[in-house]
PDB file of N, CA and C in Angstrom:
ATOM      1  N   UNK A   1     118.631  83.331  48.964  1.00  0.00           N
ATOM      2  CA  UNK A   1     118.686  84.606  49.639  1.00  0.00           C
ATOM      3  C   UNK A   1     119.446  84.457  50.951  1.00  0.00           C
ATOM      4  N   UNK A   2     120.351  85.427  51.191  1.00  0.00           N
ATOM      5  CA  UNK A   2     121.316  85.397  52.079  1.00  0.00           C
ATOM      6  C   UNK A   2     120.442  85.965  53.917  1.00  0.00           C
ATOM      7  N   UNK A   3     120.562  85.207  54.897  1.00  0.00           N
ATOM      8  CA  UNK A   3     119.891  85.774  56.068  1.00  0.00           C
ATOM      9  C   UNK A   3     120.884  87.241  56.267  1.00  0.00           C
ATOM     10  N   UNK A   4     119.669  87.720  57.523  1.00  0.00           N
ATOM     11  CA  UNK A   4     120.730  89.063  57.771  1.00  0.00           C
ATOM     12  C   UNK A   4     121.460  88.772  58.814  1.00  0.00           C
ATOM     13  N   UNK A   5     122.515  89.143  58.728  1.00  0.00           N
ATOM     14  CA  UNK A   5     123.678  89.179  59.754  1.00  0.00           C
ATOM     15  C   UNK A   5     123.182  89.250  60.897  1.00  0.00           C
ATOM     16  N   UNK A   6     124.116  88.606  61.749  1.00  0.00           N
ATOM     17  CA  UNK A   6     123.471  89.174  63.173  1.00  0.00           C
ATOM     18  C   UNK A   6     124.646  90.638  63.546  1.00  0.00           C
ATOM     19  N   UNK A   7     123.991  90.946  64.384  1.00  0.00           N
ATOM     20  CA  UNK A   7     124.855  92.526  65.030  1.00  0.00           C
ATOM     21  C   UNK A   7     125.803  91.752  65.937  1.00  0.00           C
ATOM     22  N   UNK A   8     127.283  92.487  65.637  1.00  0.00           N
ATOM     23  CA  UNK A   8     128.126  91.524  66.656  1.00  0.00           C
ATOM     24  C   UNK A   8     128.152  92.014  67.836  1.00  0.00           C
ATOM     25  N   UNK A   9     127.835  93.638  68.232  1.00  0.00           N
ATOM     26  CA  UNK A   9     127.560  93.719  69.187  1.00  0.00           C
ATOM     27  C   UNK A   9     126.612  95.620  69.139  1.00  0.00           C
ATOM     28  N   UNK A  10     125.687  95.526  69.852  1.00  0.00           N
ATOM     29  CA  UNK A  10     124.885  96.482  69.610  1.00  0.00           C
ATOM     30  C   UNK A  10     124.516  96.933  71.463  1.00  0.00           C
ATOM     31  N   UNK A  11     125.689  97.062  72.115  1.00  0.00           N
ATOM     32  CA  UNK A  11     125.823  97.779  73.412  1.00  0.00           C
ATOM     33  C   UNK A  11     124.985  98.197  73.861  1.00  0.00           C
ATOM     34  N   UNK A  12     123.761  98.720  74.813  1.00  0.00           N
ATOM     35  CA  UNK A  12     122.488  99.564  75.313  1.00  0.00           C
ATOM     36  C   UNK A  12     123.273 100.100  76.424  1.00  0.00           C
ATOM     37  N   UNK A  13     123.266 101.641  76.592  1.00  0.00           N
ATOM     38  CA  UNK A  13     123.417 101.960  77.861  1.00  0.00           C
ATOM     39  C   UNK A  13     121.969 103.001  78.164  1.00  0.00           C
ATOM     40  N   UNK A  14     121.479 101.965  79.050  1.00  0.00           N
ATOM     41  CA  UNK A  14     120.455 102.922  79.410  1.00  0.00           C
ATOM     42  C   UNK A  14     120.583 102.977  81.301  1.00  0.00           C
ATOM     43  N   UNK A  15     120.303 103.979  81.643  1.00  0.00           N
ATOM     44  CA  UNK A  15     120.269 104.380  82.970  1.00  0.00           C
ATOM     45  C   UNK A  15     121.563 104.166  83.701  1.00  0.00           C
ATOM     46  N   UNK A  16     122.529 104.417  82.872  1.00  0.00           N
ATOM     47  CA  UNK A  16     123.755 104.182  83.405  1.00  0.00           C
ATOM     48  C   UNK A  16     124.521 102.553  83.530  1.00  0.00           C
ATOM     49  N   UNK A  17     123.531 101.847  83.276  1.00  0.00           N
ATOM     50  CA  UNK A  17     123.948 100.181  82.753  1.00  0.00           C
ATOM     51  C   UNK A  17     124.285  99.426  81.164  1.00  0.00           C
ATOM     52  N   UNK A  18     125.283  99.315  81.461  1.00  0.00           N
ATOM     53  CA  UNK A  18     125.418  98.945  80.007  1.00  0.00           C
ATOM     54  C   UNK A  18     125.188  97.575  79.760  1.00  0.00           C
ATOM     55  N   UNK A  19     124.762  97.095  78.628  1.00  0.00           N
ATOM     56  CA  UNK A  19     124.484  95.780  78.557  1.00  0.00           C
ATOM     57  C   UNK A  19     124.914  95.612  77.205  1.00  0.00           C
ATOM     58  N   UNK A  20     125.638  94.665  77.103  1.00  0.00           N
ATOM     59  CA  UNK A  20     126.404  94.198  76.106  1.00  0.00           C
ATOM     60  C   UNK A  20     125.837  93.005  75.139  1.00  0.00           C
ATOM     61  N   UNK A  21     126.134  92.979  73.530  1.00  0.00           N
ATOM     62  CA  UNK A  21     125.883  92.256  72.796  1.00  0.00           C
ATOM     63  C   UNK A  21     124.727  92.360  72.053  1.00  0.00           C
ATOM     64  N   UNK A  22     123.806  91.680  71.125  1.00  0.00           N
ATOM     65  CA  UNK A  22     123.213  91.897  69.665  1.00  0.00           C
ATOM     66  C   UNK A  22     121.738  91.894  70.570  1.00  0.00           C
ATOM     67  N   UNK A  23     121.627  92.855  71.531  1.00  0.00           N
ATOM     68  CA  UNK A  23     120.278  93.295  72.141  1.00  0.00           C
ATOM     69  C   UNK A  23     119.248  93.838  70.824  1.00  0.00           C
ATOM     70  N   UNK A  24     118.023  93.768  71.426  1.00  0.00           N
ATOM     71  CA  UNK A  24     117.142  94.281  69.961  1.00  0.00           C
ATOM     72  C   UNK A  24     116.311  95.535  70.463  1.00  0.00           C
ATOM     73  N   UNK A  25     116.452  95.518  71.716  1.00  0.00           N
ATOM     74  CA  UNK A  25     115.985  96.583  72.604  1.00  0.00           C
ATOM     75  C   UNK A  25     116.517  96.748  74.178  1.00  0.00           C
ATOM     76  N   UNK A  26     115.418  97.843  74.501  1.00  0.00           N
ATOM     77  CA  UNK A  26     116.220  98.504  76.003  1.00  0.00           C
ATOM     78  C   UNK A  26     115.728  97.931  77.166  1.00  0.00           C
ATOM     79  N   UNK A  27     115.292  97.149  76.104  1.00  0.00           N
ATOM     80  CA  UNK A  27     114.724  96.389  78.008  1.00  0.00           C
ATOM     81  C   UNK A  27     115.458  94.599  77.958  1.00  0.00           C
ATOM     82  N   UNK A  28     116.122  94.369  77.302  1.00  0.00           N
ATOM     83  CA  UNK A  28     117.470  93.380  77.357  1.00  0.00           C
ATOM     84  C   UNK A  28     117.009  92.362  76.557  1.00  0.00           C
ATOM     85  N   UNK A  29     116.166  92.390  75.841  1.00  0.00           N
ATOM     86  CA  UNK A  29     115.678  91.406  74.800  1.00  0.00           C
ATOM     87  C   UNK A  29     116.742  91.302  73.738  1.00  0.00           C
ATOM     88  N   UNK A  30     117.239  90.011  72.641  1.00  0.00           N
ATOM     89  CA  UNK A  30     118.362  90.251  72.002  1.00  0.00           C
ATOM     90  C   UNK A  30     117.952  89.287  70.873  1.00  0.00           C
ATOM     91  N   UNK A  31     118.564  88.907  69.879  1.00  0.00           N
ATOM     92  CA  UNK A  31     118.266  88.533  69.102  1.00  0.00           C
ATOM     93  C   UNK A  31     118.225  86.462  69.429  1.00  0.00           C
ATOM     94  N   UNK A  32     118.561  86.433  70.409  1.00  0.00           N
ATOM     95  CA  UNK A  32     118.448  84.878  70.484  1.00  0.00           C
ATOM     96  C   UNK A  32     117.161  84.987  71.178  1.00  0.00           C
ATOM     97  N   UNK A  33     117.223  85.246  72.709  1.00  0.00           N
ATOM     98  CA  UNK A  33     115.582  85.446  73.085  1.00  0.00           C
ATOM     99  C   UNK A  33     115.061  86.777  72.950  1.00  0.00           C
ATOM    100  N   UNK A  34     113.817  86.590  72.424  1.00  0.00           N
ATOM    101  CA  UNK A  34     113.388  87.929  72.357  1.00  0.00           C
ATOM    102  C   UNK A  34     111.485  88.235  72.669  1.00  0.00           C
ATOM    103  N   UNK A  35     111.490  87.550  73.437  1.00  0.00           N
ATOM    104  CA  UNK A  35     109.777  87.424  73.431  1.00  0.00           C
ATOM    105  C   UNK A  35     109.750  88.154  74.607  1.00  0.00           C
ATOM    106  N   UNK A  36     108.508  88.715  74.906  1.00  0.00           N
ATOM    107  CA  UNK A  36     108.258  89.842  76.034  1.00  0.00           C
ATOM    108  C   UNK A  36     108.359  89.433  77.498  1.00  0.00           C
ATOM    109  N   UNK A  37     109.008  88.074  77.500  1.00  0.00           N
ATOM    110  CA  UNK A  37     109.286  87.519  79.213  1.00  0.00           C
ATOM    111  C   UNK A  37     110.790  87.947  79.018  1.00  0.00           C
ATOM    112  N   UNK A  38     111.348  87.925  78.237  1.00  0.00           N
ATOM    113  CA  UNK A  38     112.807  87.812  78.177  1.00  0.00           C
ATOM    114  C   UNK A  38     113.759  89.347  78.686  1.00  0.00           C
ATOM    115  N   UNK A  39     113.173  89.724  79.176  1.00  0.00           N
ATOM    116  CA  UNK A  39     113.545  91.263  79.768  1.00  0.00           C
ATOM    117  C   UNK A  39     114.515  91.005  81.273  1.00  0.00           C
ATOM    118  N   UNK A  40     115.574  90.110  81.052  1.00  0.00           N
ATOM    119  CA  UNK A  40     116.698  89.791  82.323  1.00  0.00           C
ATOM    120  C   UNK A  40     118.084  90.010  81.775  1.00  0.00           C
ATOM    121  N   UNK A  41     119.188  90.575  82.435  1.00  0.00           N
ATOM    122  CA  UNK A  41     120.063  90.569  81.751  1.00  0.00           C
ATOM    123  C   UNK A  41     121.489  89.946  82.866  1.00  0.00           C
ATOM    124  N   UNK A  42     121.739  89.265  82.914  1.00  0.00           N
ATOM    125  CA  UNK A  42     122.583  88.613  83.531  1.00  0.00           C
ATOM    126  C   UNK A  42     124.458  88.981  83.367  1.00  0.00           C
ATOM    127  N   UNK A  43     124.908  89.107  84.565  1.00  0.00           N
ATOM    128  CA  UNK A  43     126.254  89.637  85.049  1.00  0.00           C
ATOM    129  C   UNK A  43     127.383  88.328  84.568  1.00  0.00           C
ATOM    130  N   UNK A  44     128.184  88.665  83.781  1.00  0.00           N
ATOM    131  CA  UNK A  44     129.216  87.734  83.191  1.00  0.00           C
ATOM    132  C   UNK A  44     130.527  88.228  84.062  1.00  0.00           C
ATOM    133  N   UNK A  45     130.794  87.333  85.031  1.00  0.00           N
ATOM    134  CA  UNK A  45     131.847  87.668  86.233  1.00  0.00           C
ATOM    135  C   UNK A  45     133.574  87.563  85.370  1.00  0.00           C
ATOM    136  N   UNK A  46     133.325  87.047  84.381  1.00  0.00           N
ATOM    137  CA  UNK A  46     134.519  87.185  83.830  1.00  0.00           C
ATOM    138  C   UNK A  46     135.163  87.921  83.337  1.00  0.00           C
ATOM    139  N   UNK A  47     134.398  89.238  82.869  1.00  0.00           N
ATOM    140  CA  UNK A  47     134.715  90.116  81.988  1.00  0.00           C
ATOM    141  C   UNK A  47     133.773  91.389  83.351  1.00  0.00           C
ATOM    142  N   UNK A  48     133.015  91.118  83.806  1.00  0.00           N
ATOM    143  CA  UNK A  48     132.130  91.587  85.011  1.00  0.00           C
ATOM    144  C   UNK A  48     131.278  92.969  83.828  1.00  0.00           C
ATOM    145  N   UNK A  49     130.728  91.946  83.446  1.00  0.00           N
ATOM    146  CA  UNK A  49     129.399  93.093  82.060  1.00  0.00           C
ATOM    147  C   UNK A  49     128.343  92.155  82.044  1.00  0.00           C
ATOM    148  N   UNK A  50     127.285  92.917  81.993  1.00  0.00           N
ATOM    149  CA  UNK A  50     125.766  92.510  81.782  1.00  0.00           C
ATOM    150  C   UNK A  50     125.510  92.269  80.056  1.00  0.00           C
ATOM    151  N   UNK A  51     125.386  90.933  79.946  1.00  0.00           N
ATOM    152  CA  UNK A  51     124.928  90.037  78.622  1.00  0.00           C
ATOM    153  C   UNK A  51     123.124  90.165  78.799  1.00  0.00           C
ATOM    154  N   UNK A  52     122.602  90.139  77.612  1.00  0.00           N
ATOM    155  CA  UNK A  52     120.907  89.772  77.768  1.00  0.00           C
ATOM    156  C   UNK A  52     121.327  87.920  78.026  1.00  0.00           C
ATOM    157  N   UNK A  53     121.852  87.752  77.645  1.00  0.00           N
ATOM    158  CA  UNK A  53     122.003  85.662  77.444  1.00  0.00           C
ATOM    159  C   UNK A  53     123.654  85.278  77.286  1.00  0.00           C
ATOM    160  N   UNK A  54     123.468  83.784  77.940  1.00  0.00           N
ATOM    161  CA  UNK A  54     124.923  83.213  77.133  1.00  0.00           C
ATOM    162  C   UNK A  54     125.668  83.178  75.786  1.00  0.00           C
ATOM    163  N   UNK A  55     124.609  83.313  74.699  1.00  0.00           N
ATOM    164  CA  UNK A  55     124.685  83.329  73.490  1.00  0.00           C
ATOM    165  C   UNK A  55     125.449  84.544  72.849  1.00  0.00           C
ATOM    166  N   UNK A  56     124.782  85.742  73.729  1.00  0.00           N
ATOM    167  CA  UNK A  56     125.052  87.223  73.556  1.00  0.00           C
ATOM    168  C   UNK A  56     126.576  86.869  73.669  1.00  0.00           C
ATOM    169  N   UNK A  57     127.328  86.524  74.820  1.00  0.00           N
ATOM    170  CA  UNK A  57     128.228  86.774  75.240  1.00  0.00           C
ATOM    171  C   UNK A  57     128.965  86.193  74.681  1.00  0.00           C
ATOM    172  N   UNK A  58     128.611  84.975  74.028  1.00  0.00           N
ATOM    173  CA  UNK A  58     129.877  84.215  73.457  1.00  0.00           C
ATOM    174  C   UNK A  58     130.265  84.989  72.061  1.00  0.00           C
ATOM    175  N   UNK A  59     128.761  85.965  71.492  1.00  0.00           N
ATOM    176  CA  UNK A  59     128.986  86.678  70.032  1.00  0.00           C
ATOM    177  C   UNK A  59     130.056  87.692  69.840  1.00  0.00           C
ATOM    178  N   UNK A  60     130.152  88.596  71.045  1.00  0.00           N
ATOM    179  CA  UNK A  60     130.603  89.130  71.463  1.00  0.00           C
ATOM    180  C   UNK A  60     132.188  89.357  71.847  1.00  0.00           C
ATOM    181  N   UNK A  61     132.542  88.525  73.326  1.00  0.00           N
ATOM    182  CA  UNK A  61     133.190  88.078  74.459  1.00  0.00           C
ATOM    183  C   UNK A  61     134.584  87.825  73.625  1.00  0.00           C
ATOM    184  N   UNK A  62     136.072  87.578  73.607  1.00  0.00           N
ATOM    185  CA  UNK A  62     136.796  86.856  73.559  1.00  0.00           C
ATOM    186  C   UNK A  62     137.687  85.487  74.424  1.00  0.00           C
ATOM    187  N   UNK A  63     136.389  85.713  74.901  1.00  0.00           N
ATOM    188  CA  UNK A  63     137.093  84.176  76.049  1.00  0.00           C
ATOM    189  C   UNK A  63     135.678  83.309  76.382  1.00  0.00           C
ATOM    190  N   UNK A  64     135.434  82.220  76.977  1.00  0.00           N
ATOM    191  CA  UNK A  64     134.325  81.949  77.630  1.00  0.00           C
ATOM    192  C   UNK A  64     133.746  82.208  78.795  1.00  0.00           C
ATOM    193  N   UNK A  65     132.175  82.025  78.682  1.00  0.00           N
ATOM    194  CA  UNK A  65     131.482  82.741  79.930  1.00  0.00           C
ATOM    195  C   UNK A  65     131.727  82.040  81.283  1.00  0.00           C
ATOM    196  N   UNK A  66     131.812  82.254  82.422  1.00  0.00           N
ATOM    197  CA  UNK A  66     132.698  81.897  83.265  1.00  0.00           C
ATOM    198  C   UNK A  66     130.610  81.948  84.482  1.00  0.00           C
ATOM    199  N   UNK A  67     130.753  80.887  85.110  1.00  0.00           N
ATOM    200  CA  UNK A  67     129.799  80.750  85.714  1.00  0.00           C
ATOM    201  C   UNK A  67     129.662  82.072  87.000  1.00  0.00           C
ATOM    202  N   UNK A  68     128.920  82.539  87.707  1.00  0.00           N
ATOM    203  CA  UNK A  68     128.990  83.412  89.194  1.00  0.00           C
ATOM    204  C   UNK A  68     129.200  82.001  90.130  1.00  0.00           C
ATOM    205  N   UNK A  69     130.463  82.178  91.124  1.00  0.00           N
ATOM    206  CA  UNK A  69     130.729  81.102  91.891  1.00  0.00           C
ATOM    207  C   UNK A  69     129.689  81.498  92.913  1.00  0.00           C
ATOM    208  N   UNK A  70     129.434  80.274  93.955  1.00  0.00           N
ATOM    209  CA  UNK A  70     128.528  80.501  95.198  1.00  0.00           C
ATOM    210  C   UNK A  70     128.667  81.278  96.113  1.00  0.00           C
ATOM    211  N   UNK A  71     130.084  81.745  96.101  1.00  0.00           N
ATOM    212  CA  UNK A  71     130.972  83.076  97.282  1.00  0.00           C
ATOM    213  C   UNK A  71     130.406  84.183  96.550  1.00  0.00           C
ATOM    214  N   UNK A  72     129.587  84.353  95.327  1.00  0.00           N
ATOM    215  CA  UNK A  72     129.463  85.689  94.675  1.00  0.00           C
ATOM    216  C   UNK A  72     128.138  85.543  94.491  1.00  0.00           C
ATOM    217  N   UNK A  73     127.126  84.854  94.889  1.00  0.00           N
ATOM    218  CA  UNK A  73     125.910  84.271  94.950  1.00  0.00           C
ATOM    219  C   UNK A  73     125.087  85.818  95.467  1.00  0.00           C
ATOM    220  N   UNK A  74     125.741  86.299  96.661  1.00  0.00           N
ATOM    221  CA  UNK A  74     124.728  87.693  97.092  1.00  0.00           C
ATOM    222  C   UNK A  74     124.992  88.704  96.842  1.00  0.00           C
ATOM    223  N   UNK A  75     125.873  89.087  95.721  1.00  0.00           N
ATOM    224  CA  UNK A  75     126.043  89.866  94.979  1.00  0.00           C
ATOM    225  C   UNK A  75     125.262  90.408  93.561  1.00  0.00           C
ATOM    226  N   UNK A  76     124.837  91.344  92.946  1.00  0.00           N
ATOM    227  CA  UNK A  76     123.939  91.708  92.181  1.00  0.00           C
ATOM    228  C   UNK A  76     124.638  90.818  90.632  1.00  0.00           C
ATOM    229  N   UNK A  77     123.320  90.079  90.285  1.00  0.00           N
ATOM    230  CA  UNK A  77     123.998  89.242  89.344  1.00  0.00           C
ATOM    231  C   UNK A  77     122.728  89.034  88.030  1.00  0.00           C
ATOM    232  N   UNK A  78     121.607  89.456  88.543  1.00  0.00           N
ATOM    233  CA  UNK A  78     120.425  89.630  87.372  1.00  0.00           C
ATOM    234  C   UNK A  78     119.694  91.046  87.124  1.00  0.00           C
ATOM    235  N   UNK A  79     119.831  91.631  86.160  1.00  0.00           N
ATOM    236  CA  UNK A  79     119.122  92.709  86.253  1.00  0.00           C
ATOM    237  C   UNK A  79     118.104  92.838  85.490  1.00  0.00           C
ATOM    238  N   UNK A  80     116.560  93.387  85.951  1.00  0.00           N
ATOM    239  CA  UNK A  80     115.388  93.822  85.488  1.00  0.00           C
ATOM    240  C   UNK A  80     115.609  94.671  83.893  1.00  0.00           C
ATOM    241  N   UNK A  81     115.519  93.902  82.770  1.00  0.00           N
ATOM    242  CA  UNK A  81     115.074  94.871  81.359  1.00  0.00           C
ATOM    243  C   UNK A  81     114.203  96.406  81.736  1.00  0.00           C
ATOM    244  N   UNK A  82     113.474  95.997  82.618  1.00  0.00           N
ATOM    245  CA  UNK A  82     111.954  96.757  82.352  1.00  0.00           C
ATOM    246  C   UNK A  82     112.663  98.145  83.302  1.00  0.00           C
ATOM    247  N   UNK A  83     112.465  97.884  84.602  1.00  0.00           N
ATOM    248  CA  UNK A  83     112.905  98.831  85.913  1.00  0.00           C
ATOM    249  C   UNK A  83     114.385  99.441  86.134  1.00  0.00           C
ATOM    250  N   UNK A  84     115.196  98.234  85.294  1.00  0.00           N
ATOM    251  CA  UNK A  84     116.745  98.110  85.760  1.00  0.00           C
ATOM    252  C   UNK A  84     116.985  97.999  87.379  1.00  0.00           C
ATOM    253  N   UNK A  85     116.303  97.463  88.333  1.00  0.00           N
ATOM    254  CA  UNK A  85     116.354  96.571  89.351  1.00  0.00           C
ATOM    255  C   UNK A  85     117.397  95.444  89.291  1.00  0.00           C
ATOM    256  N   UNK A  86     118.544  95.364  90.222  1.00  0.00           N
ATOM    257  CA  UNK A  86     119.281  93.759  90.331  1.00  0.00           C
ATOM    258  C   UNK A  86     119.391  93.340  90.995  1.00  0.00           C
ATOM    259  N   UNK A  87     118.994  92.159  91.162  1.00  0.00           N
ATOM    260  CA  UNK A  87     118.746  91.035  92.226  1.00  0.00           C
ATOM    261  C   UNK A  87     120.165  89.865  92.265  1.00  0.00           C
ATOM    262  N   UNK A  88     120.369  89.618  93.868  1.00  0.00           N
ATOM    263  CA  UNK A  88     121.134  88.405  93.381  1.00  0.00           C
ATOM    264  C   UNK A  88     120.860  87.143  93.340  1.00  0.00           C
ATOM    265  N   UNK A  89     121.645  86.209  92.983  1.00  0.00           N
ATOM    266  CA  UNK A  89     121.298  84.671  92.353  1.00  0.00           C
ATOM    267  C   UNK A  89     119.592  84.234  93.217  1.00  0.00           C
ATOM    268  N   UNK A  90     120.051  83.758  94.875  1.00  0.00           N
ATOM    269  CA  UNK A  90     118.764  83.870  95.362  1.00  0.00           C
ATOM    270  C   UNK A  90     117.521  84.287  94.989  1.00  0.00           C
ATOM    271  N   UNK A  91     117.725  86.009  94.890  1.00  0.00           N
ATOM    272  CA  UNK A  91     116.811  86.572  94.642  1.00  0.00           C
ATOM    273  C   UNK A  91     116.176  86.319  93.204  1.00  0.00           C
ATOM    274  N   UNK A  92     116.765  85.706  92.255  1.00  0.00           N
ATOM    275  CA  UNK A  92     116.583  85.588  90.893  1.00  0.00           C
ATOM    276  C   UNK A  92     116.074  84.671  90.970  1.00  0.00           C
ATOM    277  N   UNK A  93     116.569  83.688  91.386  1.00  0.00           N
ATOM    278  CA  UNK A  93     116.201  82.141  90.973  1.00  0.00           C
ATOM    279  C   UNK A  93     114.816  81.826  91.889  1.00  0.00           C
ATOM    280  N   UNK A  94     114.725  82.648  92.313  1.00  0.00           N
ATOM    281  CA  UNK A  94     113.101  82.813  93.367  1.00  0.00           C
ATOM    282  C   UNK A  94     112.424  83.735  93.088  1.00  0.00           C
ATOM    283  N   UNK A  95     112.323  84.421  91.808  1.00  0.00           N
ATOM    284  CA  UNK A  95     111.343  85.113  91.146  1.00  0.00           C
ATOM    285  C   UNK A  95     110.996  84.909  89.880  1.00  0.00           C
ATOM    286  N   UNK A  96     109.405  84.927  89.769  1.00  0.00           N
ATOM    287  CA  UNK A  96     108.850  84.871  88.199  1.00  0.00           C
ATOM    288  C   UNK A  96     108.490  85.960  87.884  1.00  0.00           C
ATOM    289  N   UNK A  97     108.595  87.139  88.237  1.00  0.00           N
ATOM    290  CA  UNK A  97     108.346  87.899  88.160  1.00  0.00           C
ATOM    291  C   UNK A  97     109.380  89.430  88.772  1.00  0.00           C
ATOM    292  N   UNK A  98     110.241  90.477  88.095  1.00  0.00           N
ATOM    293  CA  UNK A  98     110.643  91.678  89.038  1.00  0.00           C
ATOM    294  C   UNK A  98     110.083  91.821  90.203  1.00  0.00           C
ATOM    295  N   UNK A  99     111.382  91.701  91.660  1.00  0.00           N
ATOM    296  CA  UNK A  99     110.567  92.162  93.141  1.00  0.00           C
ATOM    297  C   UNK A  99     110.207  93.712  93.306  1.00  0.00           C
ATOM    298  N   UNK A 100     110.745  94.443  92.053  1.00  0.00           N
ATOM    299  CA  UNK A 100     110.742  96.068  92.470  1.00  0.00           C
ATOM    300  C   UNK A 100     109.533  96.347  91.175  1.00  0.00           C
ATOM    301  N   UNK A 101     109.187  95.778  90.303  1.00  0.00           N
ATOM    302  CA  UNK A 101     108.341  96.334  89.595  1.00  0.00           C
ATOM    303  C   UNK A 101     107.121  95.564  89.042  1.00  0.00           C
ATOM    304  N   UNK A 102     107.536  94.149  88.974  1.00  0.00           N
ATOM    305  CA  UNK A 102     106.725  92.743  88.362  1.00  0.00           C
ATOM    306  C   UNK A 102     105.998  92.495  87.269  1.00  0.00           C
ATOM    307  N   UNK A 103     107.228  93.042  85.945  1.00  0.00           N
ATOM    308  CA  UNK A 103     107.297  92.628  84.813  1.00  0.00           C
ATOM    309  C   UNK A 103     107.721  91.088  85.350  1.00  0.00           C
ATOM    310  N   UNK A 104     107.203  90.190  84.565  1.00  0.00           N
ATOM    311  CA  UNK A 104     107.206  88.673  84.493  1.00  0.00           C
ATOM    312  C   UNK A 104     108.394  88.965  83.810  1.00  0.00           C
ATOM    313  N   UNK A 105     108.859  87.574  84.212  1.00  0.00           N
ATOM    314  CA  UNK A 105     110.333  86.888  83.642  1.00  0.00           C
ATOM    315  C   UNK A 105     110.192  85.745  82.947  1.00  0.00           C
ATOM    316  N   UNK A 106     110.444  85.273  82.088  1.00  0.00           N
ATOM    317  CA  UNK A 106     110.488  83.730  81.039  1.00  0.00           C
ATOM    318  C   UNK A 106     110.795  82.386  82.154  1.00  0.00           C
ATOM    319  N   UNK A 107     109.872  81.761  82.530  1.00  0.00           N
ATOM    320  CA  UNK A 107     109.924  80.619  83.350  1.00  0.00           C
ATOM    321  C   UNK A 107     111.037  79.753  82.588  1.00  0.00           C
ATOM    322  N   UNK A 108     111.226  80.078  80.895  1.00  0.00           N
ATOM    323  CA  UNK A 108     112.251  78.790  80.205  1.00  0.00           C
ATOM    324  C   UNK A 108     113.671  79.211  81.041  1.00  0.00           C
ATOM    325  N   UNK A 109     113.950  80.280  81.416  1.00  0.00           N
ATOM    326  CA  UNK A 109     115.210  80.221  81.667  1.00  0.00           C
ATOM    327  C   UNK A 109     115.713  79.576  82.727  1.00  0.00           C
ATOM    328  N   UNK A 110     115.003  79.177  83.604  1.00  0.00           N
ATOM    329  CA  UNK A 110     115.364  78.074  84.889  1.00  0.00           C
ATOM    330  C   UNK A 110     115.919  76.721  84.078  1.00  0.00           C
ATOM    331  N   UNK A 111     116.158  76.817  83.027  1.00  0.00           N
ATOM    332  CA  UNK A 111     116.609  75.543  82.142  1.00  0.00           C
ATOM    333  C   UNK A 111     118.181  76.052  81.982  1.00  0.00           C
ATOM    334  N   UNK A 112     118.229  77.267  82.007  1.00  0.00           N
ATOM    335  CA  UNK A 112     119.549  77.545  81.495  1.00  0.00           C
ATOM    336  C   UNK A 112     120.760  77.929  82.801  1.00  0.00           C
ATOM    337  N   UNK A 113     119.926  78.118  84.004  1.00  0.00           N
ATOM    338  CA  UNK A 113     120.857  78.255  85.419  1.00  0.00           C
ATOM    339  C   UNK A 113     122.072  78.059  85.294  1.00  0.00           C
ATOM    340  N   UNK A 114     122.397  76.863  84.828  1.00  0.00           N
ATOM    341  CA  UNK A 114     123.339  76.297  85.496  1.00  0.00           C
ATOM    342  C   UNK A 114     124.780  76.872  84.551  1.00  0.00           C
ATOM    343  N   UNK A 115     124.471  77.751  83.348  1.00  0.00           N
ATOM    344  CA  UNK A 115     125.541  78.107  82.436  1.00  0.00           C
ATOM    345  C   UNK A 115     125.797  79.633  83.109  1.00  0.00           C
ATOM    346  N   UNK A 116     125.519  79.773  83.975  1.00  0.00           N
ATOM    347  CA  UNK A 116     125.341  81.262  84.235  1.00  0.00           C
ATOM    348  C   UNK A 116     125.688  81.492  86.340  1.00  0.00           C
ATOM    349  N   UNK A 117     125.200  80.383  87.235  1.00  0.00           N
ATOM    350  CA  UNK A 117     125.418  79.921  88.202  1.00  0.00           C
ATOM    351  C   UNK A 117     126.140  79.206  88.754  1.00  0.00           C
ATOM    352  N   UNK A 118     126.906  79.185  89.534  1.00  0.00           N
ATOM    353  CA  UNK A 118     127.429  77.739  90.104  1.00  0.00           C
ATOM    354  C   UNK A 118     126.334  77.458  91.159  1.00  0.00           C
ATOM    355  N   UNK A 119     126.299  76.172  91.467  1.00  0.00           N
ATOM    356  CA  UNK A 119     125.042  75.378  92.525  1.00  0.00           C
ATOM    357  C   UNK A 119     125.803  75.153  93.826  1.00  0.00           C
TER     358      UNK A 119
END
């Protein structure tokens, strides 16, 4: 039996933000992560569009995901699934939780920083 396809790209625009790639819902969950912490959707400076994940973007994207350099560090670069709140790098990487609403965030993704950040 054949799996089901994944969606190559299934766009959300909700509240005027669009978020790009095989999302499974409106609060930025997608088919790679999708468990109820996973509600972050992160700014791809290369193409400058909100991915739920790296994965999203590469399904998607025709080029590769290009890190946020440290000069673009206080600029809005994570946004809240739940509130649509965006925080920048700082502000992200120093919350487990939304500062405007505090839906929890997936503690695994502090594993993945560094594909998405420059240090």
């Amino acid at each position: 039996m054949e799996s089901p396809a994944i969606p190559r790209d299934t766009t959300t625009d909700v509240d005027a933000v669009v978020v790009r790639g095989p999302a499974i819902d409106a609060e930025t969950r997608c088919v790679h992560y999708g468990s109820a912490l996973d509600v972050v959707a992160l700014r791809a400076p290369c193409c400058d569009a909100w991915y739920p994940c790296h994965l999203c973007h590469a399904d998607v994207a025709d080029h590769p995901l290009e890190v946020i350099l440290r000069s673009a560090h206080h600029l809005p670069a994570a946004l809240c699934g739940v509130c649509r709140a965006t925080m920048s790098v700082p502000e992200y990487l120093a919350a487990d939780a939304c500062p405007s609403c505090g839906a929890a965030f997936n503690p695994g993704c502090a594993a993945h920083a560094h594909l998405y950040f420059a240090p």
